[in-house]
C-alpha atoms as a PDB file:
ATOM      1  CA  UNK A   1      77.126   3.853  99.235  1.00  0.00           C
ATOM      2  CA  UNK A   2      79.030   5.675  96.641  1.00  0.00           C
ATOM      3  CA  UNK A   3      78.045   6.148  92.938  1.00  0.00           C
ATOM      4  CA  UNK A   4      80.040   7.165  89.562  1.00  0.00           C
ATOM      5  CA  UNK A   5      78.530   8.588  86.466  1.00  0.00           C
ATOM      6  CA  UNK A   6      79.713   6.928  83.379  1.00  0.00           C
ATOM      7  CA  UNK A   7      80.249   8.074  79.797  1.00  0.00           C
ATOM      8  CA  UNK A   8      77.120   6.822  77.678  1.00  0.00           C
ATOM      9  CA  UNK A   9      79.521   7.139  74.319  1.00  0.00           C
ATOM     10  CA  UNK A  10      81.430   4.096  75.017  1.00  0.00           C
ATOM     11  CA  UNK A  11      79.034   2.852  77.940  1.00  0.00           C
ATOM     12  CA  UNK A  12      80.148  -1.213  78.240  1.00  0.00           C
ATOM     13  CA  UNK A  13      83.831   0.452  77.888  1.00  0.00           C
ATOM     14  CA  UNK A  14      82.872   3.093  80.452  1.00  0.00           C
ATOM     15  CA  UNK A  15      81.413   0.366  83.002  1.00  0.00           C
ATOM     16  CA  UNK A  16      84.349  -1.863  82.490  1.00  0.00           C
ATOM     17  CA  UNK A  17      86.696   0.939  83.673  1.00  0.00           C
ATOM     18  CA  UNK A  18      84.670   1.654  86.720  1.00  0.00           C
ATOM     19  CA  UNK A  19      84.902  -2.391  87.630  1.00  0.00           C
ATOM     20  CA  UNK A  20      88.445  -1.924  86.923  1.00  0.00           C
ATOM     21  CA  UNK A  21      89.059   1.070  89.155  1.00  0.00           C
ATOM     22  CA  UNK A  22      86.261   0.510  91.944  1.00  0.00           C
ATOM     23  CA  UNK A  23      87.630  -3.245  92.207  1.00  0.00           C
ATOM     24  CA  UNK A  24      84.553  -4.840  93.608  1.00  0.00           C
ATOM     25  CA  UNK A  25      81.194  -5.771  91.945  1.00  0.00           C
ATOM     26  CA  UNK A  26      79.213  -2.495  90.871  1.00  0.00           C
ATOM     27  CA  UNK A  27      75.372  -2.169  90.479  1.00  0.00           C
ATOM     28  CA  UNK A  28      74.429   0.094  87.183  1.00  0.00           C
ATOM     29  CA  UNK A  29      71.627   2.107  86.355  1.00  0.00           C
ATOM     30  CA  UNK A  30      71.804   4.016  83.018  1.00  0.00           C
ATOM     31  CA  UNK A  31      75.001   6.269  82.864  1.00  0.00           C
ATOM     32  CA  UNK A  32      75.632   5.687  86.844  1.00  0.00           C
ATOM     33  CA  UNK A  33      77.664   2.728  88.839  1.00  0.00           C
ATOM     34  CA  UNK A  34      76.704   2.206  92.519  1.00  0.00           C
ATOM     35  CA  UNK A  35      79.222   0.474  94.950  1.00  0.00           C
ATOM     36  CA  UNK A  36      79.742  -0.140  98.438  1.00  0.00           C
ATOM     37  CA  UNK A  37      83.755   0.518  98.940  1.00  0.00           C
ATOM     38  CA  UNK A  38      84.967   3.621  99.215  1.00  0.00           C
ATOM     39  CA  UNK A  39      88.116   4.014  96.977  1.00  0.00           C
ATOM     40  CA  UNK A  40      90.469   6.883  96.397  1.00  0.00           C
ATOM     41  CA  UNK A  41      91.179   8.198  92.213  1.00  0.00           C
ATOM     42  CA  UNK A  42      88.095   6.532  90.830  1.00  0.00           C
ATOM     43  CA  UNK A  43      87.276   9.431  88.900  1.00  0.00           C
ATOM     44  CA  UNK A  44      90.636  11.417  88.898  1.00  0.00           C
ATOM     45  CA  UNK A  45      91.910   9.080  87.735  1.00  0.00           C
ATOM     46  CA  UNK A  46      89.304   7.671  85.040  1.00  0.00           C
ATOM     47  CA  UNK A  47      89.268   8.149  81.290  1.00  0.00           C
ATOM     48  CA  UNK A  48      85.440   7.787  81.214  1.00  0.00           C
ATOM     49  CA  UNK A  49      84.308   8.442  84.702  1.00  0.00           C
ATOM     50  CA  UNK A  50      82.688  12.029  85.085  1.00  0.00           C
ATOM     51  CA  UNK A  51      81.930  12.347  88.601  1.00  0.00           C
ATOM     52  CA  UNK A  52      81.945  10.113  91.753  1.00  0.00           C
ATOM     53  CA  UNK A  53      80.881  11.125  95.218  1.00  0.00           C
ATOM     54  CA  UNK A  54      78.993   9.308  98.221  1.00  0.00           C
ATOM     55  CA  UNK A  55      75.316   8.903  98.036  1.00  0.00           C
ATOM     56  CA  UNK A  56      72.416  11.239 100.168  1.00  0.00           C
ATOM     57  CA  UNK A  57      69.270   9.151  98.795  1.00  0.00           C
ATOM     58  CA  UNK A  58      68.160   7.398  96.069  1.00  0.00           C
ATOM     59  CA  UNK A  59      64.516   7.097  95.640  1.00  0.00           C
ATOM     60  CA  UNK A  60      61.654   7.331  92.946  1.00  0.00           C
ATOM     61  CA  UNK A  61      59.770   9.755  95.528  1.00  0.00           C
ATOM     62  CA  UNK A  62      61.177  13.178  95.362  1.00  0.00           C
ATOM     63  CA  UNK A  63      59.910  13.682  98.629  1.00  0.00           C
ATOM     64  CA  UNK A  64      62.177  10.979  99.979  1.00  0.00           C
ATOM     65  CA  UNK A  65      65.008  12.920  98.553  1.00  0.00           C
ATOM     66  CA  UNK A  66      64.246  16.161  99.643  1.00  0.00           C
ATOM     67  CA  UNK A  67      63.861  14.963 103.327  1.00  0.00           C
ATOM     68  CA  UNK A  68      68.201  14.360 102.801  1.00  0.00           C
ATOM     69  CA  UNK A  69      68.611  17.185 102.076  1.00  0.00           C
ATOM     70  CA  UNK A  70      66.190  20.027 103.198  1.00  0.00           C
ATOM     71  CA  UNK A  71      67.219  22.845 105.089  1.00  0.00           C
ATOM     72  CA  UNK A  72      71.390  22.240 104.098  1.00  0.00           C
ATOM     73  CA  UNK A  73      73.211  24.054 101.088  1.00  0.00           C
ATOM     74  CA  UNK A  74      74.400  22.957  97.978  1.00  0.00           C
ATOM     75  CA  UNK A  75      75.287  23.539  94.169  1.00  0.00           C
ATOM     76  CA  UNK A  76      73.395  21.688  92.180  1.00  0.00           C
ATOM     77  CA  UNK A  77      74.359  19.754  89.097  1.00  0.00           C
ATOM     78  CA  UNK A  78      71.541  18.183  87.527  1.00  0.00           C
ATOM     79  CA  UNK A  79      71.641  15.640  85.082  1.00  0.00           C
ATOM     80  CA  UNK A  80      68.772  13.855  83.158  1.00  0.00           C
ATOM     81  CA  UNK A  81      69.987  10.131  82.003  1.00  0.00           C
ATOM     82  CA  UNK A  82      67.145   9.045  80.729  1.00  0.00           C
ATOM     83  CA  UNK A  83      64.007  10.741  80.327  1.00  0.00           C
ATOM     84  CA  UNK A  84      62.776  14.126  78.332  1.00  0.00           C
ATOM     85  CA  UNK A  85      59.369  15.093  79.661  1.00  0.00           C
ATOM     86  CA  UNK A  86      60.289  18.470  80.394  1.00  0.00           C
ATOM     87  CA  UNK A  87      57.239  19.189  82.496  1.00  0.00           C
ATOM     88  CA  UNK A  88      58.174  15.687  84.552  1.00  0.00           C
ATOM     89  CA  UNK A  89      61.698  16.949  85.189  1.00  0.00           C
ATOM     90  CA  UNK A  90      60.553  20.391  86.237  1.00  0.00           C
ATOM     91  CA  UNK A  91      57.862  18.792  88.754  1.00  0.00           C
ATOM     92  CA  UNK A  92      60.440  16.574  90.068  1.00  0.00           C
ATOM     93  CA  UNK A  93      63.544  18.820  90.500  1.00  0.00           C
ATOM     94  CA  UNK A  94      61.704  21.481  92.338  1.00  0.00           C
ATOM     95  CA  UNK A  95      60.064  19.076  94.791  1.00  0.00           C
ATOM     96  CA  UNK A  96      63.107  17.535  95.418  1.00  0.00           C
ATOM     97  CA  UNK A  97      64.783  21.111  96.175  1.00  0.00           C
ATOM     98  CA  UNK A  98      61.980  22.553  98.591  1.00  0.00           C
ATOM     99  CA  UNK A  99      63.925  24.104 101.148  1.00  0.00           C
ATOM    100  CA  UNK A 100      67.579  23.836 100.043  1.00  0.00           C
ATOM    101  CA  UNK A 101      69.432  26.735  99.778  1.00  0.00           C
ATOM    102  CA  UNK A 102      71.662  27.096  96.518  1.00  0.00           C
ATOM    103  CA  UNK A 103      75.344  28.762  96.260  1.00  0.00           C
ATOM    104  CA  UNK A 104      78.050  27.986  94.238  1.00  0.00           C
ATOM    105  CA  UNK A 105      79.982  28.532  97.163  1.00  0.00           C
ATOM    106  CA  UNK A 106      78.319  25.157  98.855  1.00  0.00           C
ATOM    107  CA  UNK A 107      79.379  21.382  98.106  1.00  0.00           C
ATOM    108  CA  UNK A 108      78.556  19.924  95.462  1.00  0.00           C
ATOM    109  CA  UNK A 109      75.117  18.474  94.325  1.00  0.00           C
ATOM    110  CA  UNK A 110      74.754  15.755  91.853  1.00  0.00           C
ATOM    111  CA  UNK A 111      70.987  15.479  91.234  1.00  0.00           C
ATOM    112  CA  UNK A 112      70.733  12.524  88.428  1.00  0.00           C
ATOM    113  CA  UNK A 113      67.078  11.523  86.972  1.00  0.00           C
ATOM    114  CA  UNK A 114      67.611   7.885  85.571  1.00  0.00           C
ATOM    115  CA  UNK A 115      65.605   4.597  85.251  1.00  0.00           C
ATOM    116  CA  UNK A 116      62.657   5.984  86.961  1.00  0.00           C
ATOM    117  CA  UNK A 117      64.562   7.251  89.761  1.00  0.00           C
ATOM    118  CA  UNK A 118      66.386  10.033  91.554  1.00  0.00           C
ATOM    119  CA  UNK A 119      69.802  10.410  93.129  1.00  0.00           C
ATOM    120  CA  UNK A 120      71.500  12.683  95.141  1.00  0.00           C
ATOM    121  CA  UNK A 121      75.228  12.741  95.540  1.00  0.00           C
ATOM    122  CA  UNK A 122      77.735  14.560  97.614  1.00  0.00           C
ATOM    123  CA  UNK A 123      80.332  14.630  94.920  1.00  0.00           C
ATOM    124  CA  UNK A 124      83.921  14.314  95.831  1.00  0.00           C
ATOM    125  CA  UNK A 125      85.992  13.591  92.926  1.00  0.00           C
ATOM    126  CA  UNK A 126      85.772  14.714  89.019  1.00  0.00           C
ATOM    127  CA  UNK A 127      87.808  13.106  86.159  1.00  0.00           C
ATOM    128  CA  UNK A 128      91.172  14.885  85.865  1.00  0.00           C
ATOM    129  CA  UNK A 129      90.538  16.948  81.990  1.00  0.00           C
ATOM    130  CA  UNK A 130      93.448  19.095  82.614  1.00  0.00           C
ATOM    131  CA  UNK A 131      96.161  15.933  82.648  1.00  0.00           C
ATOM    132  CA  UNK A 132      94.239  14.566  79.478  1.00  0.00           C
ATOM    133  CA  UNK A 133      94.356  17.669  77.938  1.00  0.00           C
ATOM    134  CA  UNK A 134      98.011  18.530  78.791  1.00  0.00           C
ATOM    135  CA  UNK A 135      99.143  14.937  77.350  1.00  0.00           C
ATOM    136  CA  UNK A 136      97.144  15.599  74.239  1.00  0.00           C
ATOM    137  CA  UNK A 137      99.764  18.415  73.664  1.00  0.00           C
ATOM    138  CA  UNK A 138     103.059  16.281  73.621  1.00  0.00           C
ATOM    139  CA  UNK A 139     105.911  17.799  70.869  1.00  0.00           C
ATOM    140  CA  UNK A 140     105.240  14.463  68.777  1.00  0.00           C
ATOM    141  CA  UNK A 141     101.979  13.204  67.280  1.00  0.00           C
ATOM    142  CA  UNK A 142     101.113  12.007  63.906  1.00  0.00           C
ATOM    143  CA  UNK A 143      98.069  10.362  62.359  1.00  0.00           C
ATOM    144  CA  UNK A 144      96.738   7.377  64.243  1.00  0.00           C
ATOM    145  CA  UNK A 145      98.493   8.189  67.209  1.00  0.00           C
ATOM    146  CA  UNK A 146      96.314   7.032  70.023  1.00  0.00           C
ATOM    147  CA  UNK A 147      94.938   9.970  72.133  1.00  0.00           C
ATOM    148  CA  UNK A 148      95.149  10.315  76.025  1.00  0.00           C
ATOM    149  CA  UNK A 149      91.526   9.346  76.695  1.00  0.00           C
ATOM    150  CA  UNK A 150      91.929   5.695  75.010  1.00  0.00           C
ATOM    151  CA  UNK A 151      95.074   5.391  76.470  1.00  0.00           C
ATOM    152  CA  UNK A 152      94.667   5.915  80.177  1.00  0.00           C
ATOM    153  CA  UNK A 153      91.365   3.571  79.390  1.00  0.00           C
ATOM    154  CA  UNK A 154      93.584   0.846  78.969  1.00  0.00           C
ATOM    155  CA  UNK A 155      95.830   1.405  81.362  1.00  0.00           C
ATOM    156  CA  UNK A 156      92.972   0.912  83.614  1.00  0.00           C
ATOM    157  CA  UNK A 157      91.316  -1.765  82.148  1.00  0.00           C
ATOM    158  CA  UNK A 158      94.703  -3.559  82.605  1.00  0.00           C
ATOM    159  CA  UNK A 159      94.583  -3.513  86.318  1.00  0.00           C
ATOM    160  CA  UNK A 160      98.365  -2.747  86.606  1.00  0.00           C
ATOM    161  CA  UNK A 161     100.223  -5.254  88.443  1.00  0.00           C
ATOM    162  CA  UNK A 162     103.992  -3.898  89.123  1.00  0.00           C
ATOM    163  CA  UNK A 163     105.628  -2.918  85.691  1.00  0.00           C
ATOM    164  CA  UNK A 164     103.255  -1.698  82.400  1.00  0.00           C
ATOM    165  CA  UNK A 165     105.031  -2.731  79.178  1.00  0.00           C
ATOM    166  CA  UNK A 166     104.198  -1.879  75.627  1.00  0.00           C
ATOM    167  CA  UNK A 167     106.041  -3.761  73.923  1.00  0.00           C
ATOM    168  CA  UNK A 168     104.798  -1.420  70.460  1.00  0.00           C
ATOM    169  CA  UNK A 169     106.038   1.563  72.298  1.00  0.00           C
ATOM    170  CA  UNK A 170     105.576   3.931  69.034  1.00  0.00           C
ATOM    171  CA  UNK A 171     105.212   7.767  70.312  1.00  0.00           C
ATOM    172  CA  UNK A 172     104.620   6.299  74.017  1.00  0.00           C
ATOM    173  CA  UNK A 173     101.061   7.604  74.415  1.00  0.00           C
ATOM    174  CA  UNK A 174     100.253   4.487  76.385  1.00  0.00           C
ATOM    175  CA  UNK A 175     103.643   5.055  78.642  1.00  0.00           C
ATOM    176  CA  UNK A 176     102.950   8.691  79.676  1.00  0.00           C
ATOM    177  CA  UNK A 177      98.909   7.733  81.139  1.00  0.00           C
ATOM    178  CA  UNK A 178     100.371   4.334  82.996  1.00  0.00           C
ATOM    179  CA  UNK A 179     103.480   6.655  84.153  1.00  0.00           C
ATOM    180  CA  UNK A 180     100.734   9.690  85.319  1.00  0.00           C
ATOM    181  CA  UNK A 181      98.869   6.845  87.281  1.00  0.00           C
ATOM    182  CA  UNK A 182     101.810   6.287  89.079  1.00  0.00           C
ATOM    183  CA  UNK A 183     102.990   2.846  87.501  1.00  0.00           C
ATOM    184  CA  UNK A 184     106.438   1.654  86.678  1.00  0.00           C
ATOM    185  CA  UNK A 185     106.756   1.751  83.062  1.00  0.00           C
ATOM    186  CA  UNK A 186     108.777   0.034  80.425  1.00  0.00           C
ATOM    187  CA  UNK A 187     108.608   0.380  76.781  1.00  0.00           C
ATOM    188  CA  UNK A 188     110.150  -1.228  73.190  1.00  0.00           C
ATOM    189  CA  UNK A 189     110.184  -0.240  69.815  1.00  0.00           C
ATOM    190  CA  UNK A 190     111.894  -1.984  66.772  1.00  0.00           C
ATOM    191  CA  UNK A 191     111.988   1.676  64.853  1.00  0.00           C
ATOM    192  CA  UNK A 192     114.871   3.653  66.776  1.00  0.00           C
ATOM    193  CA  UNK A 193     112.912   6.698  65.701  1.00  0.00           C
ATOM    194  CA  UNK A 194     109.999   6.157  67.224  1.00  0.00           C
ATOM    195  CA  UNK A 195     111.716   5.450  70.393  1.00  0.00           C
ATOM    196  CA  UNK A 196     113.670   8.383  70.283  1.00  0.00           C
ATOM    197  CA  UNK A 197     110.282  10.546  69.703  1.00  0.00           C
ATOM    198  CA  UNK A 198     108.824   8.845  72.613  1.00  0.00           C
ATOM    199  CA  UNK A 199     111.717   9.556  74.930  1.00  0.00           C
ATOM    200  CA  UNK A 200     111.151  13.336  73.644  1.00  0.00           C
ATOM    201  CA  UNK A 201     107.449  12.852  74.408  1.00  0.00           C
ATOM    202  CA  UNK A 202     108.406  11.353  77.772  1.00  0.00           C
ATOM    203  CA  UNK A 203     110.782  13.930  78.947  1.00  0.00           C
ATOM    204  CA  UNK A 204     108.582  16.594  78.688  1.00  0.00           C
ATOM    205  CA  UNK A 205     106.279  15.920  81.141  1.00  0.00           C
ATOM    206  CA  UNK A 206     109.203  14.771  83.556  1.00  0.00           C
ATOM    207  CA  UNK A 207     108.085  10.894  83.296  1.00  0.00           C
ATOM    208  CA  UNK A 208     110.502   8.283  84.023  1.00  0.00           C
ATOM    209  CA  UNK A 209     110.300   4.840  82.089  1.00  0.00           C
ATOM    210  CA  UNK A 210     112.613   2.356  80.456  1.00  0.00           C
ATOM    211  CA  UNK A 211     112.783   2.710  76.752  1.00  0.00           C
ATOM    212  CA  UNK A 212     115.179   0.263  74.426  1.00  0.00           C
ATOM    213  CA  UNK A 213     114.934  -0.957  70.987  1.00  0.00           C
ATOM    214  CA  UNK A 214     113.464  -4.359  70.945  1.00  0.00           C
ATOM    215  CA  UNK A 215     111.121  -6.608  69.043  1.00  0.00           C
ATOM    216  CA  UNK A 216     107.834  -7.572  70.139  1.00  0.00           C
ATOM    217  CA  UNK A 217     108.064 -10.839  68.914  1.00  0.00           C
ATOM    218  CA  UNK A 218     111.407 -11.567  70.268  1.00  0.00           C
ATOM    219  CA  UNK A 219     111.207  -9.810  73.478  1.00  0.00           C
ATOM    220  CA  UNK A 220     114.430  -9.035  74.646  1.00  0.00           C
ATOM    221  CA  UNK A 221     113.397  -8.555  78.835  1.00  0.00           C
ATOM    222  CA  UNK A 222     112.898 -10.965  81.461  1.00  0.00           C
ATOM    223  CA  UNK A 223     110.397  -9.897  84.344  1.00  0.00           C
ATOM    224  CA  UNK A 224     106.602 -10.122  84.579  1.00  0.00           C
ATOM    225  CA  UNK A 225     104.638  -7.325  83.483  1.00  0.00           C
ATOM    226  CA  UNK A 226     101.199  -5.850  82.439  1.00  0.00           C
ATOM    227  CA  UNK A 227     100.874  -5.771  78.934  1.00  0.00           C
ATOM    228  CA  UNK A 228      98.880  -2.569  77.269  1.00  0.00           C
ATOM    229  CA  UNK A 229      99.804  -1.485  74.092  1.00  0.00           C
ATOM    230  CA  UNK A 230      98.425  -0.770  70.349  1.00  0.00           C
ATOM    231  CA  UNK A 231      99.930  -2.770  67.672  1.00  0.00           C
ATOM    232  CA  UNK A 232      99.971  -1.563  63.739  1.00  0.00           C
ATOM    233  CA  UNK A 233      97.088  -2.126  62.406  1.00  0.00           C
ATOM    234  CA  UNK A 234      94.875  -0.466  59.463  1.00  0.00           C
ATOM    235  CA  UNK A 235      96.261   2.880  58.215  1.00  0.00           C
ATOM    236  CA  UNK A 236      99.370   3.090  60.932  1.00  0.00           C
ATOM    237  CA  UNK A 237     100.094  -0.340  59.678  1.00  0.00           C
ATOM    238  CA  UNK A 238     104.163   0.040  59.543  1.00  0.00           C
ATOM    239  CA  UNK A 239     105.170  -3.227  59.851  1.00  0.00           C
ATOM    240  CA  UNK A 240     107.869  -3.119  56.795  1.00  0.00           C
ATOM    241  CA  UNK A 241     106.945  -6.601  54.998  1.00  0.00           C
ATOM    242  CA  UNK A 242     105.790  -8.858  58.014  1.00  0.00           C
ATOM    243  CA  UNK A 243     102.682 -10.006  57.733  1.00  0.00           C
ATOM    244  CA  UNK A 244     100.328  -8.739  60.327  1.00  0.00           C
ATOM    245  CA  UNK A 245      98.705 -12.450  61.508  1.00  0.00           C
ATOM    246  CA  UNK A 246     102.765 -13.130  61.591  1.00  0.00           C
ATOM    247  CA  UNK A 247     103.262 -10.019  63.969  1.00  0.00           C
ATOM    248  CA  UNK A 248     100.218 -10.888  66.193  1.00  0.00           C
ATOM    249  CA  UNK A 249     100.967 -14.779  66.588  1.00  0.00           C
ATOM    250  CA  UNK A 250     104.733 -13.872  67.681  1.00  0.00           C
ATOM    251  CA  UNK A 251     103.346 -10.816  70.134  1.00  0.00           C
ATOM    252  CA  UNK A 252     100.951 -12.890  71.832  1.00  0.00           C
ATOM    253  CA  UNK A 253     103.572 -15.845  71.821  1.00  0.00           C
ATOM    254  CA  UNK A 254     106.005 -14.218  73.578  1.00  0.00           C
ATOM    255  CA  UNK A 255     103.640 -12.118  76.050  1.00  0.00           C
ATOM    256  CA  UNK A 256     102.093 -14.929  77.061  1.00  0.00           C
ATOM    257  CA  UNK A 257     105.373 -16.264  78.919  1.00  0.00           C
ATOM    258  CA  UNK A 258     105.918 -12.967  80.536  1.00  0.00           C
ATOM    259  CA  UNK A 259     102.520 -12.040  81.553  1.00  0.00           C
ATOM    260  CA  UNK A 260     101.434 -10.849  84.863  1.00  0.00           C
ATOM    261  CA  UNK A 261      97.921 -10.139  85.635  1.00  0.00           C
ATOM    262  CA  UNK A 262      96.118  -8.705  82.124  1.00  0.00           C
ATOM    263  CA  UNK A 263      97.265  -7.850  78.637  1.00  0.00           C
ATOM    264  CA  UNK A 264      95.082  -5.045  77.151  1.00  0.00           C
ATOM    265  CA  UNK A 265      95.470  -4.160  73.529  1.00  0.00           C
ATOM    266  CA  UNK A 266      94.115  -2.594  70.375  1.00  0.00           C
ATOM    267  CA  UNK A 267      92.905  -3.408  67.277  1.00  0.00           C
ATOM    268  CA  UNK A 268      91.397  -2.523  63.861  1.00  0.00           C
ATOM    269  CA  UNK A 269      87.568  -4.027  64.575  1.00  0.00           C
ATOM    270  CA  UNK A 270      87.390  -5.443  61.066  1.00  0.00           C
ATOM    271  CA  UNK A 271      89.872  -8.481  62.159  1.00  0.00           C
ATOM    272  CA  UNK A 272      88.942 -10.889  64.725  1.00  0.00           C
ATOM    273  CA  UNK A 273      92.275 -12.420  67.207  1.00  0.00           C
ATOM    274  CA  UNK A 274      90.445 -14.151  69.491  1.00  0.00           C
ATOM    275  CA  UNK A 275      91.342 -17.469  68.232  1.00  0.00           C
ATOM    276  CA  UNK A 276      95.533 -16.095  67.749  1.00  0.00           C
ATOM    277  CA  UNK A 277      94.384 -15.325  71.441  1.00  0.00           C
ATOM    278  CA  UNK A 278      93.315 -18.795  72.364  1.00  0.00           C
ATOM    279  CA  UNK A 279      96.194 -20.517  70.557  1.00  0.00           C
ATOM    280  CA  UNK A 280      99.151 -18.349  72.153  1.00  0.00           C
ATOM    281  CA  UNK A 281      97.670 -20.019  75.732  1.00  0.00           C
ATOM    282  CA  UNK A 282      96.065 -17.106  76.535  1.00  0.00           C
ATOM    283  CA  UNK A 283      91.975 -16.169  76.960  1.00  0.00           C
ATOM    284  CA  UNK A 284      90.029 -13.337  76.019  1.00  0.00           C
ATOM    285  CA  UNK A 285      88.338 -11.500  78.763  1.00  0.00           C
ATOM    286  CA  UNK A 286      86.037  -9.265  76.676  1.00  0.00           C
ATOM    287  CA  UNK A 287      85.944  -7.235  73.735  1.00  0.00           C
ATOM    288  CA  UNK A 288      85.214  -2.890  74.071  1.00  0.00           C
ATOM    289  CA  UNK A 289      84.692  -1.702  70.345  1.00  0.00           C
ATOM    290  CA  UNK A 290      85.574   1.857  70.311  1.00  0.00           C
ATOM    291  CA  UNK A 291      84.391   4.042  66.980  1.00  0.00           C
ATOM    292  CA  UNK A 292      87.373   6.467  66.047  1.00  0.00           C
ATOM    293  CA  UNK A 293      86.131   7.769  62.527  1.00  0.00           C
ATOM    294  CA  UNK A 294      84.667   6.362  59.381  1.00  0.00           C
ATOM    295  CA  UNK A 295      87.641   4.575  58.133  1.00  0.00           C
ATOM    296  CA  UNK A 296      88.100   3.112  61.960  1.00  0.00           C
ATOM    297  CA  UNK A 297      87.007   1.572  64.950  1.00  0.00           C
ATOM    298  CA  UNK A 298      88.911   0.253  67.616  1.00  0.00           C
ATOM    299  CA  UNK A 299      88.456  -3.300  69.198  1.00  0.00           C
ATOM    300  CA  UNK A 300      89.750  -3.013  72.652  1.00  0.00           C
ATOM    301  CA  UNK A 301      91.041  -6.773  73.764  1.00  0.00           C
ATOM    302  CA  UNK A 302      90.681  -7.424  77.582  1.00  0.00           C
ATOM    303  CA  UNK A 303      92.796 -10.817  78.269  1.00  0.00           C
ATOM    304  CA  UNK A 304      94.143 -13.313  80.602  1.00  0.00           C
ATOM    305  CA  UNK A 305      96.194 -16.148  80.903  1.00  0.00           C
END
């Protein structure tokens, strides 16, 4: 059995990813996902995932878990989920360690307290922070530009099939984590500026994707493609006179012809589009509401044809 701990900031956002990247059904505690097929990148290559790793013992008996693992040697990372009787944790941890030898030189322990019981985890991946990091860094940002961690998010939650298009290509945040993941990327822009920024932004980490001026509600490609992107909305709003229920009925209009597997998108959380969703053909999967700062929250849309 293998097991992933999960961000408890955005936690329905954080299990959706793991679904998404684990692609099978998983089985949560609090702050951990349990499945049964082992699959390469699920945390390198999460947004939310911390850790994942294959599972020693799970139990409620620390003695159960110590009987794994007794006599071998490991460094242990403990974590307590859920529950903050110190004297509890202290009782419980050092049962569950009689007899293991400790070295930071050793694999790697996860030992998680949650929902009344213990695991312990041989861990074998952790989420990639440098990549996130390094794309945080690109030459060209400005306020409201979506940062790596939401970005790759979505990618994921997409499920890429084949090509990733945005058609809202702006500073191509959303380009650089689908082209690190090791998807074929395409991107539009109506503002020649932006696109040239993003090809900037695009070059410098060596990433390869097609970039052209184009409209999103005219879409001037043929293909099938998953859809990710992050159209104007609330401050970043720069749609030079069109009305944004305009912009949103032509996008979804027009993706909705070209669509291949899932569209994942964002929006301000004060407007609802599920029923500009429902008319354009198309249905809405779910809904991950992501809080930004005080003047903002994200609604993260999750949809299919």
């Amino acid at each position: 059995m293998k097991y992933a701990k999960i961000s408890n900031d955005e936690s329905f956002a954080s299990m959706a990813e793991l679904q998404a990247l684990a692609n099978q059904e998983v089985h949560f505690l609090t702050g951990v996902g349990l499945y049964t097929i082992p699959v390469q990148g699920v945390a390198r290559r999460s947004s939310t995932v911390k850790v994942s790793g294959e599972v020693i013992a799970i139990s409620h008996d620390p003695k159960e878990i110590n009987d794994s693992i007794r006599g071998k040697c490991f460094s242990i990372y403990p974590d307590v989920i859920l529950g903050k009787d110190k004297d509890l944790f202290n009782s419980l941890y050092l049962e569950s360690l009689r007899g293991v030898r400790t070295s930071r030189s050793c694999p790697k322990l996860d030992l998680i307290f949650t929902d009344g019981v213990i695991l312990a985890g041989l861990r074998e991946e952790e989420r990639d922070n440098r990549s996130l990091v390094l794309h945080s860094k690109k030459p060209f940002s400005q306020s409201g530009t979506m940062d790596p961690y939401t970005s790759r998010l979505m990618v994921n939650l997409s499920r890429p099939k084949g090509k990733v298009l945005d058609p809202f290509l702006g500073l191509g945040s959303i380009l650089i984590e689908a082209r690190w993941l090791g998807n074929q990327c395409v991107g539009l822009d109506a503002d020649v500026k932006m696109i040239n920024k993003a090809k900037i932004n695009l070059d410098y980490f060596n990433y390869v994707c097609e970039v052209a001026q184009g409209s999103a509600t005219s879409l001037p490609i043929e293909g099938k493609f998953t859809i990710v992107t992050d159209p104007p909305y609330g401050r970043s709003s720069n749609a030079k006179g069109v009305k944004l229920l305009d912009l949103y009925q032509g996008f979804l209009s027009e993706v909705a012809e070209i669509l291949d597997g899932r569209l994942v998108f964002a929006a301000d959380s004060s407007v609802d589009w599920r029923d500009t969703i429902r008319s354009a053909g198309l249905r809405t999967r779910c809904v991950h509401f992501l809080y930004e700062h005080k003047s903002l929250s994200r609604a993260i849309y999750v949809v299919e044809r």
